[in-house]
Every structure is written in C-alpha cells, then in structure tokens.
PDB file of N, CA and C in Angstrom:
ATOM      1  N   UNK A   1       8.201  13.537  -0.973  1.00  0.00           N
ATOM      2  CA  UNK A   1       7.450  12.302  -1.140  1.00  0.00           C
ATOM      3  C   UNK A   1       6.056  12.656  -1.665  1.00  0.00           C
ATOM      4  N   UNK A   2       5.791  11.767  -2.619  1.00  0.00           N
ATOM      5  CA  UNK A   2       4.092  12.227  -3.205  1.00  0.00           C
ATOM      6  C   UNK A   2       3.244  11.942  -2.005  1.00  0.00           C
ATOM      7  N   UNK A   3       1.879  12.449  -2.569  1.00  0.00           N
ATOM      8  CA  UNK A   3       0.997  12.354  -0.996  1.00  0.00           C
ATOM      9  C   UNK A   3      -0.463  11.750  -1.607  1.00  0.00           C
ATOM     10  N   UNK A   4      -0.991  10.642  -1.212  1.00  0.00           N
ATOM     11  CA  UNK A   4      -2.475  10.386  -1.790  1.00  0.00           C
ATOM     12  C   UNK A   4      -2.517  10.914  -2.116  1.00  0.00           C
ATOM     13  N   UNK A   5      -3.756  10.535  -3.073  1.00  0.00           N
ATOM     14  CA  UNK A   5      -5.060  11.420  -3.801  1.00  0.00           C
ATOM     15  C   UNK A   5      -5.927  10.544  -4.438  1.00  0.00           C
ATOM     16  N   UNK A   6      -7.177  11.119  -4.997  1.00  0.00           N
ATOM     17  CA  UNK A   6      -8.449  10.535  -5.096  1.00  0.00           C
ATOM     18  C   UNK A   6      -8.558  10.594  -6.584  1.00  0.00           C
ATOM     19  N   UNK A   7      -7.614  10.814  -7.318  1.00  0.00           N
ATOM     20  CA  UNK A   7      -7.748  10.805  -8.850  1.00  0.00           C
ATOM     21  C   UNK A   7      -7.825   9.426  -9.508  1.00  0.00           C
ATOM     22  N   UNK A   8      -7.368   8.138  -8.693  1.00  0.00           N
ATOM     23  CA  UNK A   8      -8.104   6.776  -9.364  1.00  0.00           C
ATOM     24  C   UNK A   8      -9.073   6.502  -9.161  1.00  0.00           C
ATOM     25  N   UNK A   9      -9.196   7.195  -7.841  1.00  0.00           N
ATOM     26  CA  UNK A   9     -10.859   6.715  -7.340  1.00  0.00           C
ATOM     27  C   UNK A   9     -11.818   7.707  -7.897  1.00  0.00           C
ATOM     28  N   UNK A  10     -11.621   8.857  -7.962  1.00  0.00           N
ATOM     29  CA  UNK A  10     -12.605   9.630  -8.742  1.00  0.00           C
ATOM     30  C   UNK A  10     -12.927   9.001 -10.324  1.00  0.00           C
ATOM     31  N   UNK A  11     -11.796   8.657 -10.994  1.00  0.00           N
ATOM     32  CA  UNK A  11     -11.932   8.317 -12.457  1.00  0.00           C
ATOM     33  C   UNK A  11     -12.480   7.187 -12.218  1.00  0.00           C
ATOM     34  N   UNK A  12     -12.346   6.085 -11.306  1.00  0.00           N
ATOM     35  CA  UNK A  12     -12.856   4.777 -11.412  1.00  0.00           C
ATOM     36  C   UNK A  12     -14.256   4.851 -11.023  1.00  0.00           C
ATOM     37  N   UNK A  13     -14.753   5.588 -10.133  1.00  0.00           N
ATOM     38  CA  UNK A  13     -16.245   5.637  -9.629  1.00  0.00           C
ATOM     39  C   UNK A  13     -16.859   6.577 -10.575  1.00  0.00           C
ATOM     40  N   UNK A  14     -16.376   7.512 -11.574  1.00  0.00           N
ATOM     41  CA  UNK A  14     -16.989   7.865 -12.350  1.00  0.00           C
ATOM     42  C   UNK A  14     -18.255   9.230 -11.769  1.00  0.00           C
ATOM     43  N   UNK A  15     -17.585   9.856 -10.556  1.00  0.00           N
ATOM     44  CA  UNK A  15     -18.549  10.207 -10.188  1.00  0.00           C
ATOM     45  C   UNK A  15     -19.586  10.142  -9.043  1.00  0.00           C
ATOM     46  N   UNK A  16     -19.501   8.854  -8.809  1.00  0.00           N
ATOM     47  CA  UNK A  16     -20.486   8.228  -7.709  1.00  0.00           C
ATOM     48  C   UNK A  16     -19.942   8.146  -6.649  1.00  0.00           C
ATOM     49  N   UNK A  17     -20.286   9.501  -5.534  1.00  0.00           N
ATOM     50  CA  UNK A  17     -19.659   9.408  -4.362  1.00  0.00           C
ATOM     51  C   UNK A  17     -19.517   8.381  -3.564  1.00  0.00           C
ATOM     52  N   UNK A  18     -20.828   7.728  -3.367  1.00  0.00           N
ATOM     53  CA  UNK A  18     -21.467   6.205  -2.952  1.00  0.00           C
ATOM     54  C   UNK A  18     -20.202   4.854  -2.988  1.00  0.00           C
ATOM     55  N   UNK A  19     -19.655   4.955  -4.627  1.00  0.00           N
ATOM     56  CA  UNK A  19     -19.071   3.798  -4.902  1.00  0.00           C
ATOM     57  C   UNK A  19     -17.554   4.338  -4.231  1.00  0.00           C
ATOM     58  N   UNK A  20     -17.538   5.838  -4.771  1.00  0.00           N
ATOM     59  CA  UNK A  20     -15.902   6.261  -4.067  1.00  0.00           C
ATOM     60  C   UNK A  20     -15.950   6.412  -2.485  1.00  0.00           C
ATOM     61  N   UNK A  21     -16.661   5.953  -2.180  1.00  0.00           N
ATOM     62  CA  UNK A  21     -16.958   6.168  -0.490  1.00  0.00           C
ATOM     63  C   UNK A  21     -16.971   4.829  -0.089  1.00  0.00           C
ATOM     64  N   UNK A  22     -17.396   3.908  -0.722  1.00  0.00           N
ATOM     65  CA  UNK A  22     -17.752   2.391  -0.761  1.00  0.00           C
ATOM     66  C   UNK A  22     -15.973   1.312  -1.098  1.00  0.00           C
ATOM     67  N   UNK A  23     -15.683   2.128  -1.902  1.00  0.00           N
ATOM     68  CA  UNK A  23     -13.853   1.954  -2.405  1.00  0.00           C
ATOM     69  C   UNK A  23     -13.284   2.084  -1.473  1.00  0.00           C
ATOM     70  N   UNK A  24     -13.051   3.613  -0.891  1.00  0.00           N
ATOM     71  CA  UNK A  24     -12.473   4.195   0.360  1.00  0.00           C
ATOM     72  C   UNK A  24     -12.771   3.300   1.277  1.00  0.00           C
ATOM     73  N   UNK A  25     -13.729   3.019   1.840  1.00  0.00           N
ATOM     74  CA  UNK A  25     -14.148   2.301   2.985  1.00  0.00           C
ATOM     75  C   UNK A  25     -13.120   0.817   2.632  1.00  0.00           C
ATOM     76  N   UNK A  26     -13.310   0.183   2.039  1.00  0.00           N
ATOM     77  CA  UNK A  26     -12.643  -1.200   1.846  1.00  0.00           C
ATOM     78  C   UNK A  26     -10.787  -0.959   1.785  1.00  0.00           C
ATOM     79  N   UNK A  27     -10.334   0.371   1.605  1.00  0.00           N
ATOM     80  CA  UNK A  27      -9.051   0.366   1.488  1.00  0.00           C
ATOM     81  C   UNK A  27      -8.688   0.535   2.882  1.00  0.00           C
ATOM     82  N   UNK A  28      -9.646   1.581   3.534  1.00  0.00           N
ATOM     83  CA  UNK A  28      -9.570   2.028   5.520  1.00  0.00           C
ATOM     84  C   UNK A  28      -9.800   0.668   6.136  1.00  0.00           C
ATOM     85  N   UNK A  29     -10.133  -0.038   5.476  1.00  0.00           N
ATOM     86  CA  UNK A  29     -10.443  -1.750   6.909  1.00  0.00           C
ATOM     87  C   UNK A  29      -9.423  -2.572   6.285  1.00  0.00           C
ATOM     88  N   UNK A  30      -9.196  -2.908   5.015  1.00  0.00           N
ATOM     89  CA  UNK A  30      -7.592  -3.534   4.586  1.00  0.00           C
ATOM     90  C   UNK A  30      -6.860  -3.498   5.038  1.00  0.00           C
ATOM     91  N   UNK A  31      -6.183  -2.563   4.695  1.00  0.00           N
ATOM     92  CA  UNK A  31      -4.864  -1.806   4.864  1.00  0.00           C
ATOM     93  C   UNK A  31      -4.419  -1.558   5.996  1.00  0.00           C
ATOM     94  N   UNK A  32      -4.628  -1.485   7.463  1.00  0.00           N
ATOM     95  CA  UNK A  32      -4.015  -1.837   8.645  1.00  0.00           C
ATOM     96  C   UNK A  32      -4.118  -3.074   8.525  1.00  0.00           C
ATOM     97  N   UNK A  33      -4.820  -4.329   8.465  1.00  0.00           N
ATOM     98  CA  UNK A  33      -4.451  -5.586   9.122  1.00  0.00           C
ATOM     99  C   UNK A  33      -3.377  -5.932   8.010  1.00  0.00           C
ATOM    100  N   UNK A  34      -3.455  -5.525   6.309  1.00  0.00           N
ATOM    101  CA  UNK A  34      -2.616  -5.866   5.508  1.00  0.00           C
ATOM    102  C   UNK A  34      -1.005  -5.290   5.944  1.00  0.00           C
ATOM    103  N   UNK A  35      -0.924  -4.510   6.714  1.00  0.00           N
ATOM    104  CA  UNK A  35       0.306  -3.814   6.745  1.00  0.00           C
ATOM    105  C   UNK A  35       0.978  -4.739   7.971  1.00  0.00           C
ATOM    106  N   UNK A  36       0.261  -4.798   9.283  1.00  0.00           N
ATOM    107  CA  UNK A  36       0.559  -5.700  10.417  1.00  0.00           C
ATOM    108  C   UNK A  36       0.800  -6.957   9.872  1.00  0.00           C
ATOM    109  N   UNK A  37      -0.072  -7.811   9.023  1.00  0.00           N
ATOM    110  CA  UNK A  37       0.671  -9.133   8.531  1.00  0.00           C
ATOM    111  C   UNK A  37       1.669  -9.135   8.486  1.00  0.00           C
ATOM    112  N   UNK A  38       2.382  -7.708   7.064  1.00  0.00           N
ATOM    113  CA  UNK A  38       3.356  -7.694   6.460  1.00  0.00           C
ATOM    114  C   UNK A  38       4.638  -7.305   7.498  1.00  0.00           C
ATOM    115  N   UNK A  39       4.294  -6.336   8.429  1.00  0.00           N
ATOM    116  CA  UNK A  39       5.093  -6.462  10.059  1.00  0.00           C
ATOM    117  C   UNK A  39       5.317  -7.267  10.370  1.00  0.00           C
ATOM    118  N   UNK A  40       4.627  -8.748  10.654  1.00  0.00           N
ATOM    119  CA  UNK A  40       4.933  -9.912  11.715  1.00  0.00           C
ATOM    120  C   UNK A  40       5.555 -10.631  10.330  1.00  0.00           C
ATOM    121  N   UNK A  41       5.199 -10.670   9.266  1.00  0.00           N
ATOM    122  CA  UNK A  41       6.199 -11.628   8.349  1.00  0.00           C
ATOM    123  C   UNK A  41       7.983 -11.464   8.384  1.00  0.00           C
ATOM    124  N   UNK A  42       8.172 -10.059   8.174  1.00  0.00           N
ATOM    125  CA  UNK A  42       8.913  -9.575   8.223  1.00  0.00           C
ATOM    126  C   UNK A  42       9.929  -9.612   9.652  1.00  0.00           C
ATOM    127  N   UNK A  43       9.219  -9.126  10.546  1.00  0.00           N
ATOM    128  CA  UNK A  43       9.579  -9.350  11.690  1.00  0.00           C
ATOM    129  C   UNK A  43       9.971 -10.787  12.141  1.00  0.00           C
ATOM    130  N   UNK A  44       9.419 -11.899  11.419  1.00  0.00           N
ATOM    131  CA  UNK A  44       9.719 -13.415  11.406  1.00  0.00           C
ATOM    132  C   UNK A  44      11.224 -13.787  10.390  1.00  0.00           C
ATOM    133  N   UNK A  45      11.090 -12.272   9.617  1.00  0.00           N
ATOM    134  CA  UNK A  45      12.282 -12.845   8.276  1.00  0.00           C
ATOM    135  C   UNK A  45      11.769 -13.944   7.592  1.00  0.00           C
ATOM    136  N   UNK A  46      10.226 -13.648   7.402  1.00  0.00           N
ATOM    137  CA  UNK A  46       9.352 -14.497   6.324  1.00  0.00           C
ATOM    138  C   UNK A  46       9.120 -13.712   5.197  1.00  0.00           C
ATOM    139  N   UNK A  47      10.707 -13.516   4.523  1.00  0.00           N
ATOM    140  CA  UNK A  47      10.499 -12.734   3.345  1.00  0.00           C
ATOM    141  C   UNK A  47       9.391 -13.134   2.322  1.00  0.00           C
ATOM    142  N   UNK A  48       9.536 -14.129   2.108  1.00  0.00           N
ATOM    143  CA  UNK A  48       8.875 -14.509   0.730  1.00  0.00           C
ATOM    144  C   UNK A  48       7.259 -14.374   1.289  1.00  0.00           C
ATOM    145  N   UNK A  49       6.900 -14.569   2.110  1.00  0.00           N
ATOM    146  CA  UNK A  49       5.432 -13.897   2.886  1.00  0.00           C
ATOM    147  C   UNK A  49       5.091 -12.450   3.117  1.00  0.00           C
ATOM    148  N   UNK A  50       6.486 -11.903   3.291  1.00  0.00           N
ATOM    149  CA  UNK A  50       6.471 -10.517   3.615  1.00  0.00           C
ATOM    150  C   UNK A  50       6.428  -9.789   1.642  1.00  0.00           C
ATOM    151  N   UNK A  51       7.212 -10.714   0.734  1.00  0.00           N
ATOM    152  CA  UNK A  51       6.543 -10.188  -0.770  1.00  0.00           C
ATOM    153  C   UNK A  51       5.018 -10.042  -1.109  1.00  0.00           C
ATOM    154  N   UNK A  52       4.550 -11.569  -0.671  1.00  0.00           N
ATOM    155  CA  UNK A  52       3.198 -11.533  -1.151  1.00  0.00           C
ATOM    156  C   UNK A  52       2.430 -10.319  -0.249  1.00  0.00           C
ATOM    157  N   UNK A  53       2.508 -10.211   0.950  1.00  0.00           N
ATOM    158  CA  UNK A  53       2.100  -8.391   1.485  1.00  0.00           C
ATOM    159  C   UNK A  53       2.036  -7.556   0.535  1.00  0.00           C
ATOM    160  N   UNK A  54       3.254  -7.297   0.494  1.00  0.00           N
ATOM    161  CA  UNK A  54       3.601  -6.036  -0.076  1.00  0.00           C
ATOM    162  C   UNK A  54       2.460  -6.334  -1.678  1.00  0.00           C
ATOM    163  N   UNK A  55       2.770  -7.383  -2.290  1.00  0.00           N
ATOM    164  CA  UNK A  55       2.098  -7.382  -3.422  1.00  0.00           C
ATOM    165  C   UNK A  55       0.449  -7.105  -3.475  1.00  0.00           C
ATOM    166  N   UNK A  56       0.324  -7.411  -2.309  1.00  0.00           N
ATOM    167  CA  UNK A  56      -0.973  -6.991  -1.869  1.00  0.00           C
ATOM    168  C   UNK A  56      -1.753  -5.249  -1.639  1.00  0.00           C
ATOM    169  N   UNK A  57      -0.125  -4.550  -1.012  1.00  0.00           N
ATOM    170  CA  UNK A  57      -0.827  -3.255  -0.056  1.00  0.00           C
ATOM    171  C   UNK A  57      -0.287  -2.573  -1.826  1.00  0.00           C
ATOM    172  N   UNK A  58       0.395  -3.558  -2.726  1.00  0.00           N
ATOM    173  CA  UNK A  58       1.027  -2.592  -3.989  1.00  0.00           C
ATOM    174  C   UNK A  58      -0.730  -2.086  -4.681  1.00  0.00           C
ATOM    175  N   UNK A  59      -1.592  -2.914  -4.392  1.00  0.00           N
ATOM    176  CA  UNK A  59      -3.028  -2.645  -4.996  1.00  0.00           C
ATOM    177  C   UNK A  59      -3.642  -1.036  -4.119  1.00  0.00           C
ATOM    178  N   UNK A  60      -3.803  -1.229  -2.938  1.00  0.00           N
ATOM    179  CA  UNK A  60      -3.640   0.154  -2.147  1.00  0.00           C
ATOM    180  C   UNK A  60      -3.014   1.245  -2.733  1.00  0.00           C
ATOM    181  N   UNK A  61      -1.892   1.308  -3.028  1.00  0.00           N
ATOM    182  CA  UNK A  61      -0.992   2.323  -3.312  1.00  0.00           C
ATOM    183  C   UNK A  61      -1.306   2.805  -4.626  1.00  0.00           C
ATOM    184  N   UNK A  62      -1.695   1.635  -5.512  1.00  0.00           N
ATOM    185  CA  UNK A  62      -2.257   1.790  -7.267  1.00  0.00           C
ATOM    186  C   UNK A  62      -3.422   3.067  -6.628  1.00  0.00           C
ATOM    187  N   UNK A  63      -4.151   2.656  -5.936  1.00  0.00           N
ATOM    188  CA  UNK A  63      -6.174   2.989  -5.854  1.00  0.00           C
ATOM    189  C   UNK A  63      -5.847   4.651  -5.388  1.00  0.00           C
ATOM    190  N   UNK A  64      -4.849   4.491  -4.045  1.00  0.00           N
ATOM    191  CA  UNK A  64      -4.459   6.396  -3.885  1.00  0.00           C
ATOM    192  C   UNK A  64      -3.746   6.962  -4.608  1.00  0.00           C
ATOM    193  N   UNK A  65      -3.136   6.766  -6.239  1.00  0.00           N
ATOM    194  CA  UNK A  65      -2.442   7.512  -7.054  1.00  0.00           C
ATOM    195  C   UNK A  65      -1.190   7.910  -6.814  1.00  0.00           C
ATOM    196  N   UNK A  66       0.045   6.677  -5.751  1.00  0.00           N
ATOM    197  CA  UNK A  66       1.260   6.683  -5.733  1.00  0.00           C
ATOM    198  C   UNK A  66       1.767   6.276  -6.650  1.00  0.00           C
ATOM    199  N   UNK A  67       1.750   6.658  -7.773  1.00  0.00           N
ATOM    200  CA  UNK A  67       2.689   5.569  -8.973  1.00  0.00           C
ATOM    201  C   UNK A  67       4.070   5.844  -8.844  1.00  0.00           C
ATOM    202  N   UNK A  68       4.574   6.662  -8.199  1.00  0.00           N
ATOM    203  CA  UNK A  68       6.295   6.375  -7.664  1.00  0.00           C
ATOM    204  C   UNK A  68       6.450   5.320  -6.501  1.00  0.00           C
ATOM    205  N   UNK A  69       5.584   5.548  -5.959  1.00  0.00           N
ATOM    206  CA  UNK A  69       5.535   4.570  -4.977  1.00  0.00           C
ATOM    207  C   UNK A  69       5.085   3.035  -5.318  1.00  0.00           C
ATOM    208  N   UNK A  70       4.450   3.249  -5.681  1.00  0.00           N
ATOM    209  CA  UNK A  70       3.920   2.068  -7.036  1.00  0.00           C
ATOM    210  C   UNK A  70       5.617   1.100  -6.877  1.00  0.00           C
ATOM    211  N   UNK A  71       6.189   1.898  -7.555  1.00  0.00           N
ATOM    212  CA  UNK A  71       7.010   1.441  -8.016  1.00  0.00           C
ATOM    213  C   UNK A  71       8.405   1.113  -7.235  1.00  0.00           C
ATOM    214  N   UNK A  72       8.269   1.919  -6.242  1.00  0.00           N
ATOM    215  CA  UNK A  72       8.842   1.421  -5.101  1.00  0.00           C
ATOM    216  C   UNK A  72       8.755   0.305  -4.833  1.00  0.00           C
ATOM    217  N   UNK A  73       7.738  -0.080  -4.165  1.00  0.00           N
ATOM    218  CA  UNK A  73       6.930  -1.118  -3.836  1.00  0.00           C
ATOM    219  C   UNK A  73       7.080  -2.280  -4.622  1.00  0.00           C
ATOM    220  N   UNK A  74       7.045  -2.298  -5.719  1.00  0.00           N
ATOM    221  CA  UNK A  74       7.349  -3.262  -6.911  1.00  0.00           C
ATOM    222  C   UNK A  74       8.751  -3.785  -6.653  1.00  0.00           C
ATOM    223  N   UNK A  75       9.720  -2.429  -7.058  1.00  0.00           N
ATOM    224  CA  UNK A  75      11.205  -3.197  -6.520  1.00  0.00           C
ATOM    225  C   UNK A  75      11.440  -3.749  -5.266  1.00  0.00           C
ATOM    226  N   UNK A  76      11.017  -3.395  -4.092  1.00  0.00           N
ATOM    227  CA  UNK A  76      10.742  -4.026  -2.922  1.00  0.00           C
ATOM    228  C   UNK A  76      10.474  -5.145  -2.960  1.00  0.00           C
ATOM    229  N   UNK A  77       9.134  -5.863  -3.570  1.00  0.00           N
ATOM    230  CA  UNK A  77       8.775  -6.348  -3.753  1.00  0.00           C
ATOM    231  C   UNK A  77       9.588  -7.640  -4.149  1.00  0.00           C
ATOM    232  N   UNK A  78      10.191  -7.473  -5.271  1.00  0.00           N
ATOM    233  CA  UNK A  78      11.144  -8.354  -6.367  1.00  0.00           C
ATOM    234  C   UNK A  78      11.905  -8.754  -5.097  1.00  0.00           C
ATOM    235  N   UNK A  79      12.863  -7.543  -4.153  1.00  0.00           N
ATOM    236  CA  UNK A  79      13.984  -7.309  -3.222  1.00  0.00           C
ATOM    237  C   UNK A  79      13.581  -8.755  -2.293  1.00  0.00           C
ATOM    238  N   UNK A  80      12.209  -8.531  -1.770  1.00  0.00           N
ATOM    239  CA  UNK A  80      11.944  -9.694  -0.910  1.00  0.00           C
ATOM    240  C   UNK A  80      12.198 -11.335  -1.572  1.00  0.00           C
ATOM    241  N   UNK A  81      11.419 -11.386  -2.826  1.00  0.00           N
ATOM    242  CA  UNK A  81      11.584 -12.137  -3.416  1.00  0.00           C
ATOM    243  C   UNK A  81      13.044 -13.418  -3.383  1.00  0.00           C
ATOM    244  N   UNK A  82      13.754 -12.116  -3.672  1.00  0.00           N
ATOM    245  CA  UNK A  82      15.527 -12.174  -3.565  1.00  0.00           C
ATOM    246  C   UNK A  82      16.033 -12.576  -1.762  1.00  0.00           C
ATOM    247  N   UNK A  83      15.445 -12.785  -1.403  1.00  0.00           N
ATOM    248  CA  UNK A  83      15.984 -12.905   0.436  1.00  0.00           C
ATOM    249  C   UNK A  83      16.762 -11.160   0.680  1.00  0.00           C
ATOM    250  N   UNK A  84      16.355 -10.003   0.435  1.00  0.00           N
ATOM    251  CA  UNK A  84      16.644  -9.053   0.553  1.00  0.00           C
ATOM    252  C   UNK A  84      16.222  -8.222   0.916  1.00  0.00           C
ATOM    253  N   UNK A  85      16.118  -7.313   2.201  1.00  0.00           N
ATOM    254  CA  UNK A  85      15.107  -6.124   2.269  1.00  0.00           C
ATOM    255  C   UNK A  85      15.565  -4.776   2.081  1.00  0.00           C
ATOM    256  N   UNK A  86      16.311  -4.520   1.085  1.00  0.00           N
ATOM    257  CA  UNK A  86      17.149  -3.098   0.379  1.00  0.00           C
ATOM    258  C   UNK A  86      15.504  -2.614   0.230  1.00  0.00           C
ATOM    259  N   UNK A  87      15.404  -1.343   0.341  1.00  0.00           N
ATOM    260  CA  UNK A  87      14.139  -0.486   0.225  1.00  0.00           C
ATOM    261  C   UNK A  87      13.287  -0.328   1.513  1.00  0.00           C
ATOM    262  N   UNK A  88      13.703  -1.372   2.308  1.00  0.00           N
ATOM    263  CA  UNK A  88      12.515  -1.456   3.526  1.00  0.00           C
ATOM    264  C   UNK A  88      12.886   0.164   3.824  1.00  0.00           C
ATOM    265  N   UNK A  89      13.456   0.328   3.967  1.00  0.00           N
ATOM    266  CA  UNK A  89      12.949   1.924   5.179  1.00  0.00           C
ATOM    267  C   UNK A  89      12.001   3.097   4.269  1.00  0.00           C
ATOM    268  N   UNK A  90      11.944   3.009   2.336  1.00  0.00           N
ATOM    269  CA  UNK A  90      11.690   3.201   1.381  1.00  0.00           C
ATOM    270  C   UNK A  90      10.320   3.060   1.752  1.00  0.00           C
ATOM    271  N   UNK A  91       9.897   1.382   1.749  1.00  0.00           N
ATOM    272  CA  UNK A  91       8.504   1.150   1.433  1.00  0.00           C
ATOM    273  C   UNK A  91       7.815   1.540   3.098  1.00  0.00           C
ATOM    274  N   UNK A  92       8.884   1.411   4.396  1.00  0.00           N
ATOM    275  CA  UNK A  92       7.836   1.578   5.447  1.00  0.00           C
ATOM    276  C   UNK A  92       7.603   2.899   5.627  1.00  0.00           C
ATOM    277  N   UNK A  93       8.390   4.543   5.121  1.00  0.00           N
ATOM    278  CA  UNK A  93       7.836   5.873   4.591  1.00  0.00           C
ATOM    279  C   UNK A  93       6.466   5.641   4.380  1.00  0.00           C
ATOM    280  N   UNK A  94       6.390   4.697   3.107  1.00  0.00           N
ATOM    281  CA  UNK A  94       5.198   4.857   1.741  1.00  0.00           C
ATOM    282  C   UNK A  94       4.225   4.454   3.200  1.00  0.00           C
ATOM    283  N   UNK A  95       4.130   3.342   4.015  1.00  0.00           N
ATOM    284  CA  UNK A  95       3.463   3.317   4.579  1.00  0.00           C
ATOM    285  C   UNK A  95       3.017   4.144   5.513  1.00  0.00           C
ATOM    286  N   UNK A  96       3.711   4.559   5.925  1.00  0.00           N
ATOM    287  CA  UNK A  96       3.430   5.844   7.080  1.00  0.00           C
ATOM    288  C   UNK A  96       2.844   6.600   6.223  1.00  0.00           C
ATOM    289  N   UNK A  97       2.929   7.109   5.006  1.00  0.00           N
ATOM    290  CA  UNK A  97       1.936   8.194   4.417  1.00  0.00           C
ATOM    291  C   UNK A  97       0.507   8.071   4.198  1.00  0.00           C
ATOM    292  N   UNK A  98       0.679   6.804   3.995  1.00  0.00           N
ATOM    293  CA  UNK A  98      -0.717   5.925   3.561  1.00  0.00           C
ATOM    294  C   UNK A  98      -1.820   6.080   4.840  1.00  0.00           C
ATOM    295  N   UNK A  99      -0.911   5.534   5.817  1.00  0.00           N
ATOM    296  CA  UNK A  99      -1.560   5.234   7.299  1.00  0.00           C
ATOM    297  C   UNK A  99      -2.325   6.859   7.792  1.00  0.00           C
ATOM    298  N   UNK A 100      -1.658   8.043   7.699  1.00  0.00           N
ATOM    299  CA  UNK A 100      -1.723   9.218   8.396  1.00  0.00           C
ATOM    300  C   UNK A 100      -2.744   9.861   7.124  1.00  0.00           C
ATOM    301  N   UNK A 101      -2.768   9.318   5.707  1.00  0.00           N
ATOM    302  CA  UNK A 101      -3.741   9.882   5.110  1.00  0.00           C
ATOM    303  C   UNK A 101      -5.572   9.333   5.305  1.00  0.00           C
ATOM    304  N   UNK A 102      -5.348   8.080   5.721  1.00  0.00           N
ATOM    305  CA  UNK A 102      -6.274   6.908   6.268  1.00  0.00           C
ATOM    306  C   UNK A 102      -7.317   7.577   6.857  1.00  0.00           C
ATOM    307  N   UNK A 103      -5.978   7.782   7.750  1.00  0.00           N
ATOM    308  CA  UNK A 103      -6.450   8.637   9.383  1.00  0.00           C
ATOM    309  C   UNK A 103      -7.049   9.723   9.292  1.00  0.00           C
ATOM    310  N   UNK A 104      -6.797  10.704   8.027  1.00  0.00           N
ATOM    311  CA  UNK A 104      -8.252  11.530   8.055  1.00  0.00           C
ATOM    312  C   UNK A 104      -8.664  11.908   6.683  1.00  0.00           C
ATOM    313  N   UNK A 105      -9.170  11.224   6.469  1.00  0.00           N
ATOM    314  CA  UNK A 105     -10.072  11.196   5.380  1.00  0.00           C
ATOM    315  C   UNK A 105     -11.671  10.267   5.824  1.00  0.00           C
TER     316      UNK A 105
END
C-alpha cells in the first residue's frame, strides 16, 4: 500500500514551511471528524451521504500524494453512489493509513 507524503504539499506551498504547516494543520483537524461522519453515515446505510464523505476525505488523500488511492476512493465513491459498498474494506485500509500518518507528523 502507498504511504503519505508531502510532495503536494511541498510543491503547493512552494517552500513555505508556515503555509505547509498551516495546510497540514487543517488536514489534522478535518479529517477525523470527516472520517466519523462518514462512519455514522455508513453505519446508518446512508450511502448516498456516506459518497458525499468520501468525496470529501477524496481532497485529503489528493493533498498527501495517494493517487492510487485517489482512485480508489473515486470508485468507491461512484460504488456508494450505486447503493453499493464493494471497496469498503479498500477505502477503510486508505483510512487507517491516513489516520496513523496524522498521528505523527
């Protein structure tokens, strides 16, 4: 499985630890309550709520340089769309990587 990294955020801040520290910070306070939504939607079998999540944490995943996961996430995504959760055990991995990279950085 790919693992974060700081290569969008380095290219996007251009440099400026400040702004890539300022980025970082807004993805570390997101991204748990965005993921728990997407838990209790899901957990409700509020697929089509549990898409718009995911379409949400898919911006997360862009910013740490998963583009397989990216794309995971995308078909997931569609999957919910469809009244389907083929990929869930797929996209909740991606999350666990996300979460434990969070955690120390």
């Amino acid at each position: 499985m790919e693992k974060p990294n700081f290569s969008y955020l380095d290219n996007l801040s251009g440099g400026d630890e400040a702004f890539k520290k300022q980025l970082l910070g807004i993805v570390k306070d997101e991204f748990p309550k965005e993921r728990e939504k997407y838990n209790n939607h899901l957990k409700n079998n509020d697929l089509k709520s549990a898409a718009e999540d995911v379409h949400k944490i898919k911006h997360k995943i862009s910013i740490l340089g998963l583009e397989k996961s990216y794309e995971v996430a995308s078909k997931f995504e569609e999957n919910l769309k469809n009244n389907s959760n083929q990929l869930n055990q797929e996209f909740e991995n991606i999350l666990d990587v996300i979460s434990d990279f969070l955690d120390n950085v």
